[in-house]
Protein backbone atom coordinates (compact mmCIF):
# COMPACT_ATOMS: atom_id res chain seq x y z
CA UNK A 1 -231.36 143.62 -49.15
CA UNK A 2 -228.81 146.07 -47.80
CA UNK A 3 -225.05 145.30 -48.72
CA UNK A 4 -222.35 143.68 -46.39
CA UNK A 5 -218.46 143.11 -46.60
CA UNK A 6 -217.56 139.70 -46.93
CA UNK A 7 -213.54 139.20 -46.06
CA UNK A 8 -211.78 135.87 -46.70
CA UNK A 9 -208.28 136.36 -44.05
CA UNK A 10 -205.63 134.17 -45.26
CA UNK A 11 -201.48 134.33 -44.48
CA UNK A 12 -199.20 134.82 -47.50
CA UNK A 13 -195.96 137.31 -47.64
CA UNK A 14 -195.17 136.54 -44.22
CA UNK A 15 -198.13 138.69 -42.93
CA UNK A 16 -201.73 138.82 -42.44
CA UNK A 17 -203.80 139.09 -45.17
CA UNK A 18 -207.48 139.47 -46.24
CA UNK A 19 -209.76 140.17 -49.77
CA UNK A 20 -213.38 141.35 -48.97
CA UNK A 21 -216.24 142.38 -51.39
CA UNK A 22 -219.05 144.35 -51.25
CA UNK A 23 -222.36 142.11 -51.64
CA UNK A 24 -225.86 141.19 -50.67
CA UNK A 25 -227.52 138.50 -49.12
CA UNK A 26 -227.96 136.59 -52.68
CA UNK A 27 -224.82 137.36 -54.50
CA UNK A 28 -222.23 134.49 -51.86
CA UNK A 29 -221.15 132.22 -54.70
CA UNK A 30 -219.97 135.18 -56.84
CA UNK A 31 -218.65 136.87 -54.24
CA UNK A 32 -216.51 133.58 -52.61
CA UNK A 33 -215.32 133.40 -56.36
CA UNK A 34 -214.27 136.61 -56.57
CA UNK A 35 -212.24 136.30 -53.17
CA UNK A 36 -210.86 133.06 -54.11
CA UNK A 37 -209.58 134.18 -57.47
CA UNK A 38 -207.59 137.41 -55.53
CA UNK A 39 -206.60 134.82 -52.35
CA UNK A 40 -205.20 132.55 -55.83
CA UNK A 41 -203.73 135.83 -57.31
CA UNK A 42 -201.65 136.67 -54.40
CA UNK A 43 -200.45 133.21 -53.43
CA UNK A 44 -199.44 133.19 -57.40
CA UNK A 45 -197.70 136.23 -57.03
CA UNK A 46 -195.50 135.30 -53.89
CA UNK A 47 -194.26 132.42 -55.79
CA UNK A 48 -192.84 134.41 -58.05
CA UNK A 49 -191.75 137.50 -56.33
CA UNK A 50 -190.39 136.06 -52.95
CA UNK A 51 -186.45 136.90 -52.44
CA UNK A 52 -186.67 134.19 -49.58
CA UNK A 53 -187.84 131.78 -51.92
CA UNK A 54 -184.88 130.10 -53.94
CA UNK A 55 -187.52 128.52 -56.40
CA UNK A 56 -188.76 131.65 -57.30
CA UNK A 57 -188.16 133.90 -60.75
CA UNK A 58 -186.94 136.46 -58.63
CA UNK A 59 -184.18 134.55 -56.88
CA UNK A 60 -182.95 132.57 -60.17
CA UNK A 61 -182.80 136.69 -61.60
CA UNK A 62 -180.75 137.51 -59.02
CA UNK A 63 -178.60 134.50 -58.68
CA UNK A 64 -177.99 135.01 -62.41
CA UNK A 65 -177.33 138.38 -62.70
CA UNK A 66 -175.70 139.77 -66.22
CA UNK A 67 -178.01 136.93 -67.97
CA UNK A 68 -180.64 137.17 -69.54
CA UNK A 69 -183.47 134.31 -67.62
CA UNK A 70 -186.51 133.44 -68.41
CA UNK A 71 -188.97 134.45 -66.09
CA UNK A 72 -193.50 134.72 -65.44
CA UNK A 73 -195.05 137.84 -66.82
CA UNK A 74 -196.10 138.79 -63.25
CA UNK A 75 -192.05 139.52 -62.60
CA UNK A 76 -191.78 141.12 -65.68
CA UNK A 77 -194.99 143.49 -64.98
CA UNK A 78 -193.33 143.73 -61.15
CA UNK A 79 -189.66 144.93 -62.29
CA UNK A 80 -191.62 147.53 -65.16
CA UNK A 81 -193.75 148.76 -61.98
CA UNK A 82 -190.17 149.18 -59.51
CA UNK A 83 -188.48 151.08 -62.47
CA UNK A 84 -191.25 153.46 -63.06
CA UNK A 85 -191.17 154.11 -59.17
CA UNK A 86 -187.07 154.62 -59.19
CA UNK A 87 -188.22 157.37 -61.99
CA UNK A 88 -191.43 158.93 -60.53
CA UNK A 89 -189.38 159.03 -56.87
CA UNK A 90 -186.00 160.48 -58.03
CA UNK A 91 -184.22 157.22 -57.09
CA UNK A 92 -185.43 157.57 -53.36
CA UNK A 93 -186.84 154.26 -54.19
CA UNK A 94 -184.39 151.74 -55.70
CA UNK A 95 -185.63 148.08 -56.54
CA UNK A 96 -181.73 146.99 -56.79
CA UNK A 97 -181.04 147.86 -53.00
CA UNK A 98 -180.64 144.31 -52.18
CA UNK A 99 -177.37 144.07 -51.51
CA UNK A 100 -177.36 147.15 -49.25
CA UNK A 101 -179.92 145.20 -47.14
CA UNK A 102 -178.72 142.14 -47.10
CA UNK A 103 -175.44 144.05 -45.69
CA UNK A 104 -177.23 145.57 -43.12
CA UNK A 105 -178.46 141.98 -42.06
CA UNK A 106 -181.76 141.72 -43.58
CA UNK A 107 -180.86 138.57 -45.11
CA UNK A 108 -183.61 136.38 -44.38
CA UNK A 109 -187.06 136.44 -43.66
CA UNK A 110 -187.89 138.80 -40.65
CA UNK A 111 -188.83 136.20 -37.92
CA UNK A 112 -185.43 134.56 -39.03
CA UNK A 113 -183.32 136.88 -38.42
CA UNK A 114 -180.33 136.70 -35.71
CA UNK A 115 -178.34 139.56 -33.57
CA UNK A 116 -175.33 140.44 -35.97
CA UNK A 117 -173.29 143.94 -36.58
CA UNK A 118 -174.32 144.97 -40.40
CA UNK A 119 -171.37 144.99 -43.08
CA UNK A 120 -170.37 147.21 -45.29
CA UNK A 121 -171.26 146.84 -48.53
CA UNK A 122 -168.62 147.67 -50.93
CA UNK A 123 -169.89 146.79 -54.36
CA UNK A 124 -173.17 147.93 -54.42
CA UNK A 125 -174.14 151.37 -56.00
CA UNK A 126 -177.95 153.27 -56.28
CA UNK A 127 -179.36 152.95 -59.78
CA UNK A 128 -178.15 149.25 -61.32
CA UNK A 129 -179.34 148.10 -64.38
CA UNK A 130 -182.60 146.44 -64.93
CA UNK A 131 -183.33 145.08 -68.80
CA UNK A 132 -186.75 143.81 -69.92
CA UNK A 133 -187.76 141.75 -72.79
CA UNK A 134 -191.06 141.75 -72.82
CA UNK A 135 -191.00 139.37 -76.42
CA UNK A 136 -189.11 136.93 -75.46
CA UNK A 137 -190.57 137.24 -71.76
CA UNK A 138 -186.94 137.60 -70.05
CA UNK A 139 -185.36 139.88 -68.14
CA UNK A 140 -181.67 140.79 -66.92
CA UNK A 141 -180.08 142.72 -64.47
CA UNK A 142 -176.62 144.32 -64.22
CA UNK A 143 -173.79 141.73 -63.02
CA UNK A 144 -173.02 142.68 -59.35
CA UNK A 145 -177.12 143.75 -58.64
CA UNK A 146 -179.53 142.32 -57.30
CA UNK A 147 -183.58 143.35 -56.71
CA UNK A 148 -185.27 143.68 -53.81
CA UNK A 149 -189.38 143.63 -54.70
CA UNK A 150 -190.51 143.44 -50.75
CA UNK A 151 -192.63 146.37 -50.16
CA UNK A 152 -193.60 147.08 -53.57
CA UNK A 153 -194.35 143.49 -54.80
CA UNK A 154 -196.87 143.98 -52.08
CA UNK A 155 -198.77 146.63 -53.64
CA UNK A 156 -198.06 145.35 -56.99
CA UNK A 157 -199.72 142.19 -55.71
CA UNK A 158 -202.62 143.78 -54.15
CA UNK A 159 -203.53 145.54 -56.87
CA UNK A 160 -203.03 142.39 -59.27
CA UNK A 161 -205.69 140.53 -56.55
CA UNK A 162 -208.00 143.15 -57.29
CA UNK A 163 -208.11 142.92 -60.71
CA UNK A 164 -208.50 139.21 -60.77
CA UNK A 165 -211.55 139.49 -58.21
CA UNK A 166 -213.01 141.80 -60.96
CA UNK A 167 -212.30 139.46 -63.53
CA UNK A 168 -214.10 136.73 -62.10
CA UNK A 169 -217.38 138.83 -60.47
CA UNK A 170 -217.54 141.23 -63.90
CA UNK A 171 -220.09 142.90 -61.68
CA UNK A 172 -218.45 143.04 -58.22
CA UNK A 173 -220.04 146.39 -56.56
CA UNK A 174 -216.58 146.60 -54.59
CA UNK A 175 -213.36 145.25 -53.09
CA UNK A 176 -210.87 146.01 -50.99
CA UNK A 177 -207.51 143.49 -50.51
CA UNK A 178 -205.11 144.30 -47.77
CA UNK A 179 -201.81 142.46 -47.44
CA UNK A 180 -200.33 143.34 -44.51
CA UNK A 181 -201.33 146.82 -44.57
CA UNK A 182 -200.13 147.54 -48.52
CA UNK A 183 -204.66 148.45 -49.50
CA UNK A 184 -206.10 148.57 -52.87
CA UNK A 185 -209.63 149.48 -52.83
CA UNK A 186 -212.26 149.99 -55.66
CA UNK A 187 -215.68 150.34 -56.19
CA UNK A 188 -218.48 151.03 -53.37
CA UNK A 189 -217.70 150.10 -50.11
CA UNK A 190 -221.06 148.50 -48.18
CA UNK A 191 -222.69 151.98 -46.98
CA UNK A 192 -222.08 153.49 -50.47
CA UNK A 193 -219.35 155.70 -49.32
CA UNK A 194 -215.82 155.98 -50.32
CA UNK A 195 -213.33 153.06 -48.28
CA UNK A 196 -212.53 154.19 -45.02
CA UNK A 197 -208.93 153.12 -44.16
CA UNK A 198 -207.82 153.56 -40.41
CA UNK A 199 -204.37 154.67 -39.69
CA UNK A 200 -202.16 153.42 -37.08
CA UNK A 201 -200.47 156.13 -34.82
CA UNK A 202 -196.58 155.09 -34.43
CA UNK A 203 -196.09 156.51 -31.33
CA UNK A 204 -198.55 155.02 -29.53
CA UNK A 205 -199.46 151.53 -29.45
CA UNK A 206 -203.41 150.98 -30.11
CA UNK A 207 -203.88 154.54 -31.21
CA UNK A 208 -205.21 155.74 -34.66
CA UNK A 209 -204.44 158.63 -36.26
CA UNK A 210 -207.53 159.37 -38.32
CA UNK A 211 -209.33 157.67 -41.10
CA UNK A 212 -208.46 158.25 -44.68
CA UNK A 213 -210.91 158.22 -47.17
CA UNK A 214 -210.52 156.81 -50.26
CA UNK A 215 -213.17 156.30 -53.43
CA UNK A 216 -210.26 153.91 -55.62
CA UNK A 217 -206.67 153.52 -55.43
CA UNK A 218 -204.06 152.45 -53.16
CA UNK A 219 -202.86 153.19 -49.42
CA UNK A 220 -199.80 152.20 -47.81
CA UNK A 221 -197.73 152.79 -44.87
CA UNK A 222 -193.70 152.26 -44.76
CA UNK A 223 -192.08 153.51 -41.69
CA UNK A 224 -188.74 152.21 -39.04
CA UNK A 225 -191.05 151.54 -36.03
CA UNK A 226 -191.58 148.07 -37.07
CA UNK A 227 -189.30 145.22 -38.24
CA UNK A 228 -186.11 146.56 -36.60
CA UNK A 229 -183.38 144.40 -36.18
CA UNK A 230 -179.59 144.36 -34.96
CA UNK A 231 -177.58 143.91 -31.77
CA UNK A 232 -179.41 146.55 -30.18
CA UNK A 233 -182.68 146.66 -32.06
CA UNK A 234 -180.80 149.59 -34.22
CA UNK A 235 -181.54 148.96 -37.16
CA UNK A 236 -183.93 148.87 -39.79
CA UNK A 237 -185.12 147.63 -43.30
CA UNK A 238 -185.23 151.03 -44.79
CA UNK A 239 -181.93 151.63 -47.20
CA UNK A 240 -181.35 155.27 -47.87
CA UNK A 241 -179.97 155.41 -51.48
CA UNK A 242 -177.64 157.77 -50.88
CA UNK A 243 -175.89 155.89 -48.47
CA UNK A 244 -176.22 152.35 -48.71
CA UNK A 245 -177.16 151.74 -45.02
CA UNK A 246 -180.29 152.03 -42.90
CA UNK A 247 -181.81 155.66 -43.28
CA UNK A 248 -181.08 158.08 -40.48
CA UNK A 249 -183.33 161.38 -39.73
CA UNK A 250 -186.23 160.07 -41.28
CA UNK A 251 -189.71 159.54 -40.30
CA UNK A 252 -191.37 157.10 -38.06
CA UNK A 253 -193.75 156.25 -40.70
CA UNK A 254 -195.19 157.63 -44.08
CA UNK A 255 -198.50 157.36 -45.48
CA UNK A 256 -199.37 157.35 -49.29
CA UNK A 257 -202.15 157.56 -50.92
CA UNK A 258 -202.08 157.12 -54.68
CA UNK A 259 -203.63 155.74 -57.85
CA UNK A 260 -202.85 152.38 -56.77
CA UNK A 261 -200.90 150.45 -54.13
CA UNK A 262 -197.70 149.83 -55.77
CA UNK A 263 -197.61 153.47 -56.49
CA UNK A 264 -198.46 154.31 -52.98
CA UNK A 265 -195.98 151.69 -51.04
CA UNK A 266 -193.25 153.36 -53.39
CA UNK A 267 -193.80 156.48 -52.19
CA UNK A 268 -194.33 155.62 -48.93
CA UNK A 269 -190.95 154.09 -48.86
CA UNK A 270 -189.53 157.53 -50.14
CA UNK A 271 -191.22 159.74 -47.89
CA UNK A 272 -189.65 157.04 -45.31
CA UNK A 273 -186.39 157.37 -45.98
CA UNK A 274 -186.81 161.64 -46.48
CA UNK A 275 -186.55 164.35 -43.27
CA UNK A 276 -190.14 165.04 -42.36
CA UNK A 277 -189.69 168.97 -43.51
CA UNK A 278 -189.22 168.01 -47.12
CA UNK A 279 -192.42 165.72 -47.37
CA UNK A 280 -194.45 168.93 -48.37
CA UNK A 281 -192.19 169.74 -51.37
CA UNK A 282 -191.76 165.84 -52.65
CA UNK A 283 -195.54 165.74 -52.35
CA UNK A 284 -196.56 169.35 -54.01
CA UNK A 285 -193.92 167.99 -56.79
CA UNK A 286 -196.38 164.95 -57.68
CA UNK A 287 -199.77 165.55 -57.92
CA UNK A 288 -202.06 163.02 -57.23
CA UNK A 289 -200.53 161.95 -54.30
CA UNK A 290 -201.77 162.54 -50.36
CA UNK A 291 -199.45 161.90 -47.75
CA UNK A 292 -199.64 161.49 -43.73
CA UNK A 293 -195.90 161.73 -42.27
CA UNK A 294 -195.02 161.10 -38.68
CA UNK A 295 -191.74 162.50 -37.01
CA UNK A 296 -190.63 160.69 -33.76
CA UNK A 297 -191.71 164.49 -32.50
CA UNK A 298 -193.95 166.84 -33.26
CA UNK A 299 -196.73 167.29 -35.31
CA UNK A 300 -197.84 164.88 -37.86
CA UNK A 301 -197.40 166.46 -41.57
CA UNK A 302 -200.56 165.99 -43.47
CA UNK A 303 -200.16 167.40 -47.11
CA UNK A 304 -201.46 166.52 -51.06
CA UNK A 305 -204.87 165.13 -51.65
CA UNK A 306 -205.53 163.21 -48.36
CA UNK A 307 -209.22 163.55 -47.14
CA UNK A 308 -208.29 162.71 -43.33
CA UNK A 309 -210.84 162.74 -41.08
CA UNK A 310 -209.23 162.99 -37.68
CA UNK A 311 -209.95 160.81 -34.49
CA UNK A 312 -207.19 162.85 -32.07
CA UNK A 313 -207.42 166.85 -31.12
CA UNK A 314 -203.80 167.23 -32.36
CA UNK A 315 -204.21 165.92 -35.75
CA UNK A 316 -205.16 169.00 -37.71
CA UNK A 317 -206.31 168.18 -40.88
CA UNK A 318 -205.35 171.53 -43.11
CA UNK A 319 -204.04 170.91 -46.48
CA UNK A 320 -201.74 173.10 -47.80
CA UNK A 321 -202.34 174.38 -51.65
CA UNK A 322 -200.37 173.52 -53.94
């Protein structure tokens, strides 16, 4: 019997979300098990990870900063996965920006947000402190910081859903989990082929840029055309380390494809906050990666190992050795 996707949609992260399998007409119970156990995964993960959540690990971390608390493996794995990123990025992405965006008026979850002129923030600095205790399953952050873990819990928790679907279908063929656009994909996809992941064209609404092609890993998108907020729709949710405020002369959106989706929504979120001319150098300087950047003008810059197939004339698809 030929093989199918089967997709389970569900809402969690304050976005749409959906786990899918690869399967054939005989193999539903395994396969609504597998999808079950990533659906449980990510709903496990939010708990933990949500800044907008005062229950959660994360929150009590930050509302106890200089202490030492307590907190669920799945943070502890979470703040290990931010610092590598902080390292593998050069600091272009920062876990402890927090404070930065809650000064710029990000303080609440997106569809609660109200008009307001962003602060300065006068205490915060790039690179705070983040301690790990992996015995004693605690962890600590510098007095005065606080962590952010929006975009790259998200990949963390895809790829954490994938690995629990695995875990309960040992012989899943494939999966793919999406939440909210932050992909982790292994396996075969239905036809056999690598995962075909379509990518949405910034400047136009409804378009696609191409199709990416990917046989494991992670894809994600971070960009300032969405989620913009401020008295004049100015603003957005991308902190530029250097600065402390919402990044100017970046990108309209930058897509990553790496060895897994936290990896990939880290880098996606440095390419987004980097001019459009340097993407080819931060890319060529971390092999492994593909990247699709999008200036508000011009030419798309396509560069690393992205197999792109394009849907528009003007997307050329030439990668540039490195």
């Amino acid at each position: 019997m030929a093989a199918r996707l089967d997709t389970l949609p569900f809402r969690a992260m304050g976005t749409a979300c959906a786990v899918s399998v690869t399967m054939s007409g005989d193999e539903r119970l395994r396969a609504r098990r597998a999808m079950d156990a990533g659906r449980a995964e990510v709903v496990a993960c939010e708990l933990v990870l949500s800044r907008f959540d005062r229950q959660s690990d994360l929150s009590r971390l930050n509302s106890l900063n200089g202490e030492w608390v307590p907190v669920d493996e799945r943070l502890l794995a979470a703040l290990e996965a931010a610092l590598l990123a902080r390292e593998a990025t050069g600091g272009r992405f920062d876990p402890t920006i927090l404070p930065a965006l809650v000064a710029a008026g990000y303080d609440r979850s997106f569809e609660q947000l109200t008009p307001h002129a962003p602060r300065v923030v006068r205490s915060w600095r790039a690179g705070a402190g983040i301690e790990i205790d992996r015995p004693g399953r605690r962890a600590r952050i510098e007095a005065g910081a606080a962590v952010d873990l929006g975009g790259i819990g998200k990949g963390f928790s895809a790829d954490r859903a994938l690995q629990a679907m695995r875990a309960a279908w040992p012989g899943l063929p494939g999966g793919l989990v999406d939440l909210g656009g932050d992909i982790a994909v292994w396996g075969a996809s239905p036809d056999g082929s690598r995962w075909r992941v379509a990518i949405a064209d910034p400047r136009e609404q409804g378009a696609s840029l191409g199709v990416v092609r990917i046989a494991a890993g992670g894809v994600a998108t971070s960009g300032r055309d969405q989620r913009r907020f401020g008295l004049r729709n100015e603003l957005h949710h991308l902190i530029d380390p250097d600065t402390g405020v919402p990044a100017r002369g970046g990108p309209l959106a930058a897509t990553v494809v790496a060895a897994d989706a936290a990896a990939a929504e880290a880098h996606a979120t440095a390419l987004a906050v980097t001019a459009p001319l340097a993407a080819r150098a931060y890319v060529a300087e971390r092999p492994g990666l593909g990247a699709l950047v999008v200036p508000e003008t011009g030419e798309p810059v396509i560069t690393g190992e992205l197999d792109l197939a394009a849907h528009r004339t003007r997307v050329r698809v030439t990668l540039p050795t490195t």
